[in-house]
C-alpha atoms as a PDB file:
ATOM      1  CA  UNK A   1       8.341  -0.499 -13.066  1.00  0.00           C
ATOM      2  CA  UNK A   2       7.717  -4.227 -12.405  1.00  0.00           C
ATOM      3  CA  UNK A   3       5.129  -6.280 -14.227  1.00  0.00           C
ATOM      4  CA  UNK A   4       4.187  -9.604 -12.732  1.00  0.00           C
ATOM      5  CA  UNK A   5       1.297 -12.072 -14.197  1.00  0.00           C
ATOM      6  CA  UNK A   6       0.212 -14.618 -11.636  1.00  0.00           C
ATOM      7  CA  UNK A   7      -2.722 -17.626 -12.539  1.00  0.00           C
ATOM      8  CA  UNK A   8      -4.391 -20.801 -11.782  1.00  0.00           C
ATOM      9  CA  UNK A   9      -4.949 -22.970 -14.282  1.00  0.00           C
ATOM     10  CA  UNK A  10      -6.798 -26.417 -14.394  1.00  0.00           C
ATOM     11  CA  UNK A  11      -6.729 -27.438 -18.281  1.00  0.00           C
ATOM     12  CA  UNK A  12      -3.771 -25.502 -19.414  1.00  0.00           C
ATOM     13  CA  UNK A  13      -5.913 -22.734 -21.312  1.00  0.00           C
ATOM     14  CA  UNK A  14      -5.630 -19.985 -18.647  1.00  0.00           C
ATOM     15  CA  UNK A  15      -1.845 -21.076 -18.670  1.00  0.00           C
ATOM     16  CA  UNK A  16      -1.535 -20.491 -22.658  1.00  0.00           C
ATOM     17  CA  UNK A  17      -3.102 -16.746 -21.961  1.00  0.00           C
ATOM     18  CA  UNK A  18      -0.746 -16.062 -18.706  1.00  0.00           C
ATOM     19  CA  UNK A  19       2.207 -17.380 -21.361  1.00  0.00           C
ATOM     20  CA  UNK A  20       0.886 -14.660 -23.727  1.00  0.00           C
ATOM     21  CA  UNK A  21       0.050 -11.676 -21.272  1.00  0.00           C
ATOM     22  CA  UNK A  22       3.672 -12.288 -20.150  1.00  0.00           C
ATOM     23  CA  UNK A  23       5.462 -12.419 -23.601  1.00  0.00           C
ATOM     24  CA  UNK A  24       3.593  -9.037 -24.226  1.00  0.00           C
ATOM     25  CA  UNK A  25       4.464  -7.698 -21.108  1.00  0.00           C
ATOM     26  CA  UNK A  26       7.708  -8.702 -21.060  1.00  0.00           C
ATOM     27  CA  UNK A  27       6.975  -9.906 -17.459  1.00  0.00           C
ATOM     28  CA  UNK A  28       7.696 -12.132 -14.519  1.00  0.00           C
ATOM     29  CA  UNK A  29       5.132 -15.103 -14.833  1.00  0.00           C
ATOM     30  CA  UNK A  30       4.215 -17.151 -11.805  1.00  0.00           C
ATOM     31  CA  UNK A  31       1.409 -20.110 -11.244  1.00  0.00           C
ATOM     32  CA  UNK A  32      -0.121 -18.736  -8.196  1.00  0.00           C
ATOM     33  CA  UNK A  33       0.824 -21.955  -6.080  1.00  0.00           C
ATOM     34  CA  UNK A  34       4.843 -20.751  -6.812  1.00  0.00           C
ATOM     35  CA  UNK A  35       4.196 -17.406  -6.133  1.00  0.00           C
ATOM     36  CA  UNK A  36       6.666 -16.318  -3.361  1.00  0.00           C
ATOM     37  CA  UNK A  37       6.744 -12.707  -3.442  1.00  0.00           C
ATOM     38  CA  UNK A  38       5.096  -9.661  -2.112  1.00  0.00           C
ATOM     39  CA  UNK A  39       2.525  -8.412  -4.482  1.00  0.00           C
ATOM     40  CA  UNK A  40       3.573  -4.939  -3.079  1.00  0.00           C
ATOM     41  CA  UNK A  41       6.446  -4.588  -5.348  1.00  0.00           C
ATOM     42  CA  UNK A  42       4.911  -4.958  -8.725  1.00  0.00           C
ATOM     43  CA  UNK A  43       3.601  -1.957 -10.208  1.00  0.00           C
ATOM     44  CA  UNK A  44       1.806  -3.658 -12.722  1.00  0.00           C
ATOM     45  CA  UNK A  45      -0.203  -6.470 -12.427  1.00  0.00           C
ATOM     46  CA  UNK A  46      -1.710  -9.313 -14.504  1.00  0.00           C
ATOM     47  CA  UNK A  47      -3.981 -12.022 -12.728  1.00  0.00           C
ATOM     48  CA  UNK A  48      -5.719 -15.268 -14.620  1.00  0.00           C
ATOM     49  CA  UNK A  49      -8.021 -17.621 -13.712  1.00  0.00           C
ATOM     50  CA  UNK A  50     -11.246 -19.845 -15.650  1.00  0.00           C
ATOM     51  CA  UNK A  51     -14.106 -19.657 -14.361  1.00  0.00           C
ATOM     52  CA  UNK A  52     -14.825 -22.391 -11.683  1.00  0.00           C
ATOM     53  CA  UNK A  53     -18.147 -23.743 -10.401  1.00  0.00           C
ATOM     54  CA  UNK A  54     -20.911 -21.454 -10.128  1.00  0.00           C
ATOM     55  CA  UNK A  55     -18.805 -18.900 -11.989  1.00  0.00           C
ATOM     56  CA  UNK A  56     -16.541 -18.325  -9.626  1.00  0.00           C
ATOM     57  CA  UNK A  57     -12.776 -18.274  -8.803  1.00  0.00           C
ATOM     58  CA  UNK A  58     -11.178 -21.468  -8.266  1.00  0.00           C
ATOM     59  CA  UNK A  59     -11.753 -21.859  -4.889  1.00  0.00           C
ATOM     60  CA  UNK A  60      -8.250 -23.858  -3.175  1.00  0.00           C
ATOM     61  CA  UNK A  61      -5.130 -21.812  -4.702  1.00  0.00           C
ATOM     62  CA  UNK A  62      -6.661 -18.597  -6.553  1.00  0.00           C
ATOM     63  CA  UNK A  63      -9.473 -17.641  -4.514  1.00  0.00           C
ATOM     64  CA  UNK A  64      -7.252 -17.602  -0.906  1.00  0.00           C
ATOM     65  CA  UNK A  65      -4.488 -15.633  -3.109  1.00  0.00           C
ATOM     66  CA  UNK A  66      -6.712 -13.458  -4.439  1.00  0.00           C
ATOM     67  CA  UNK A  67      -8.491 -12.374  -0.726  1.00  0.00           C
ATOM     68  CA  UNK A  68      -4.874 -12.320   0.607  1.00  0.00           C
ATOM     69  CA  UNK A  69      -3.705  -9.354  -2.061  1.00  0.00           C
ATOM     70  CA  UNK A  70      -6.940  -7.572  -2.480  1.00  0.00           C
ATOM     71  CA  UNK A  71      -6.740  -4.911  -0.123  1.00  0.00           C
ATOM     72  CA  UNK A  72      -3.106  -4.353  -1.428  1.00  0.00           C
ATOM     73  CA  UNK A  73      -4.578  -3.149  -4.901  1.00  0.00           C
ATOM     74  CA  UNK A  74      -5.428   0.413  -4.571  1.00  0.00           C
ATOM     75  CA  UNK A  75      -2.888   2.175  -7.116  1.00  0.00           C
ATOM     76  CA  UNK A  76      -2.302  -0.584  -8.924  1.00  0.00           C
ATOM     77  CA  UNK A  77      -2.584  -0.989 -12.484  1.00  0.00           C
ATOM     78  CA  UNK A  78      -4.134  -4.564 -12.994  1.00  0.00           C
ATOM     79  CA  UNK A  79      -5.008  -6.794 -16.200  1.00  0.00           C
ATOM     80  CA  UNK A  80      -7.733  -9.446 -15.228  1.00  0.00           C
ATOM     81  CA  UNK A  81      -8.135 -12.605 -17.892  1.00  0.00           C
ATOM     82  CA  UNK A  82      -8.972 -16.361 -18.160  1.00  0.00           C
ATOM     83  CA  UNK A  83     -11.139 -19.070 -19.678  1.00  0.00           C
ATOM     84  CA  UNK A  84     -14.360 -20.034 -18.790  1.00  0.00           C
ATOM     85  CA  UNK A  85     -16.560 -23.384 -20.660  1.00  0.00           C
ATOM     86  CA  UNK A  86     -19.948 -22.559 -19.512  1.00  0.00           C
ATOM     87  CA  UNK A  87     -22.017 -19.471 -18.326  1.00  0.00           C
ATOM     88  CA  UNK A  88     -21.698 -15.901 -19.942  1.00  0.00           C
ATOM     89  CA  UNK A  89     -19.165 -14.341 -17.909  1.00  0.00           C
ATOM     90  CA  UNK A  90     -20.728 -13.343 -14.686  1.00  0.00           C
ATOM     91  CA  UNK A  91     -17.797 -14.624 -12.906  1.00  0.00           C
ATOM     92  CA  UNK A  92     -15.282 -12.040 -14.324  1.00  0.00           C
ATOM     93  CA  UNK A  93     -17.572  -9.133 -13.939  1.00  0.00           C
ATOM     94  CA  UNK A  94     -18.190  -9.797 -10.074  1.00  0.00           C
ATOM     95  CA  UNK A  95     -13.918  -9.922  -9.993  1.00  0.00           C
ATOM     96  CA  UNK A  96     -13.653  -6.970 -12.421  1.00  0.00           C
ATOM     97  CA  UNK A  97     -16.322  -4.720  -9.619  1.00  0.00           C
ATOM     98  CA  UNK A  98     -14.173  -6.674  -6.764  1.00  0.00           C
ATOM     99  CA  UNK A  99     -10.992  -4.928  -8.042  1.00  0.00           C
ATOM    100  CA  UNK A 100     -12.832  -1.439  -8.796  1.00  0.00           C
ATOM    101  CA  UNK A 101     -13.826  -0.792  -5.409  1.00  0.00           C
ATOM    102  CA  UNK A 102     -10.242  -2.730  -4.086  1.00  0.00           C
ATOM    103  CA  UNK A 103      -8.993   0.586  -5.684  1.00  0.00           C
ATOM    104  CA  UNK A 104      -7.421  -1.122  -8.580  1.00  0.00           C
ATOM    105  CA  UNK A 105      -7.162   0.770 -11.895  1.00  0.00           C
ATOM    106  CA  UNK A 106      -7.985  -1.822 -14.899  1.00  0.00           C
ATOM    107  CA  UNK A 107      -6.544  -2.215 -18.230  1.00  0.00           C
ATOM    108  CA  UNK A 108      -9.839  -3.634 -19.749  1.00  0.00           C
ATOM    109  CA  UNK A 109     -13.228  -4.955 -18.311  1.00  0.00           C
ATOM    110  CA  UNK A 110     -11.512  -8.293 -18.226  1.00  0.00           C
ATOM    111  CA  UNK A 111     -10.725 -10.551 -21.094  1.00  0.00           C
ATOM    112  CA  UNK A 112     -11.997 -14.320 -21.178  1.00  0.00           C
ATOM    113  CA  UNK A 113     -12.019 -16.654 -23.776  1.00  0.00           C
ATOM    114  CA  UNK A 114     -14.527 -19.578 -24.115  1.00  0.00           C
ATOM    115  CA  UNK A 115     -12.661 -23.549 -24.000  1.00  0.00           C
ATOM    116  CA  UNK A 116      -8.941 -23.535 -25.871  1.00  0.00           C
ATOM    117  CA  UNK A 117      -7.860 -19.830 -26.943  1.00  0.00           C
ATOM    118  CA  UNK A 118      -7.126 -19.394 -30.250  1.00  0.00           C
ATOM    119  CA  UNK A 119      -3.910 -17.968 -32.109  1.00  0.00           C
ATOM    120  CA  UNK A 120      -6.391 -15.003 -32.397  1.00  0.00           C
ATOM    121  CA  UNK A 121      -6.931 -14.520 -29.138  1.00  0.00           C
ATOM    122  CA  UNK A 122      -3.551 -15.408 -27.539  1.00  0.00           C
ATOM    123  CA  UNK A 123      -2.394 -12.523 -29.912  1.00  0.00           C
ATOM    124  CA  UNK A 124      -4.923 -10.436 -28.225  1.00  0.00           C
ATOM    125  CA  UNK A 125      -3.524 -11.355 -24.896  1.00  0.00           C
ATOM    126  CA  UNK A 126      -0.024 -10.547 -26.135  1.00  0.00           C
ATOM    127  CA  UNK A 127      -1.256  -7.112 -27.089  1.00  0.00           C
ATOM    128  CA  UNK A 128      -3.304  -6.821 -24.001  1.00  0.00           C
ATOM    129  CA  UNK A 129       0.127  -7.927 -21.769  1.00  0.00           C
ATOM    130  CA  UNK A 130       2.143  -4.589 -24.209  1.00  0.00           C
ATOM    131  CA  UNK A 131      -0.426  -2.032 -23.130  1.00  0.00           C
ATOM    132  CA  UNK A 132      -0.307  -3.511 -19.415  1.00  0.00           C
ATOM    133  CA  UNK A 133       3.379  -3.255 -19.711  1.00  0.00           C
ATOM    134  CA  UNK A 134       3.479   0.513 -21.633  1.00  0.00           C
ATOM    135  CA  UNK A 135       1.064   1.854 -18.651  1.00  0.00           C
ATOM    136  CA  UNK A 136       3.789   4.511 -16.297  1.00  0.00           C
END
């Protein structure tokens, strides 16, 4: 089974979760902008981005990427994670319900982490990336 984790990240904190969701997953790890492939041949999947805006995707790289793969989800088992600095999560519950009814089956509700994530909760992405990767 192949495990990919894909992200956008603006201040380097949804990068230091991808880092860790990958180290647990023992997976592939791609900034969306250099992903090449076809999101078809991963079986598991692990997508980050912070909250942008109005609590919402970032709009220029992720958001396109995202649209593009969404109706390729159904099936797929899916971690969804970044950082956000303001608001109270509303952005990753509207992508969590986006992937539901894409079909997608999620590890979690989503897991975000407020400004700079801690050793605490990189460790939690690093376990979060192991059950993503221990998922058949």
């Amino acid at each position: 089974m192949k495990t990919g984790v894909i992200y956008w990240s603006g201040t380097g904190n949804t990068k230091a979760m991808a880092e860790a969701v990958a180290e647990g997953a023992g997976a592939e790890l791609f900034e969306v902008s250099a992903f090449s492939g076809n999101i078809e041949d991963y079986d598991r999947i692990a997508l980050g981005c912070p909250s942008m805006g109005a609590e919402e995707l970032e709009e220029t790289e992720f958001a396109p990427f995202f649209d593009s793969i969404e109706g390729k989800l159904n099936g797929k088992t899916l971690l969804l994670f970044g950082s956000y600095g303001w608001g109270d999560g509303e952005w990753m519950r509207s992508w969590v319900e986006r992937c539901k009814t894409a079909g997608a089956n999620l590890v979690d509700e989503g897991y975000i982490v407020n400004e700079t994530p801690t050793d605490d909760q990189l460790g939690v992405c690093r376990k979060l990336g192991n059950t993503l990767s221990a998922i058949s």
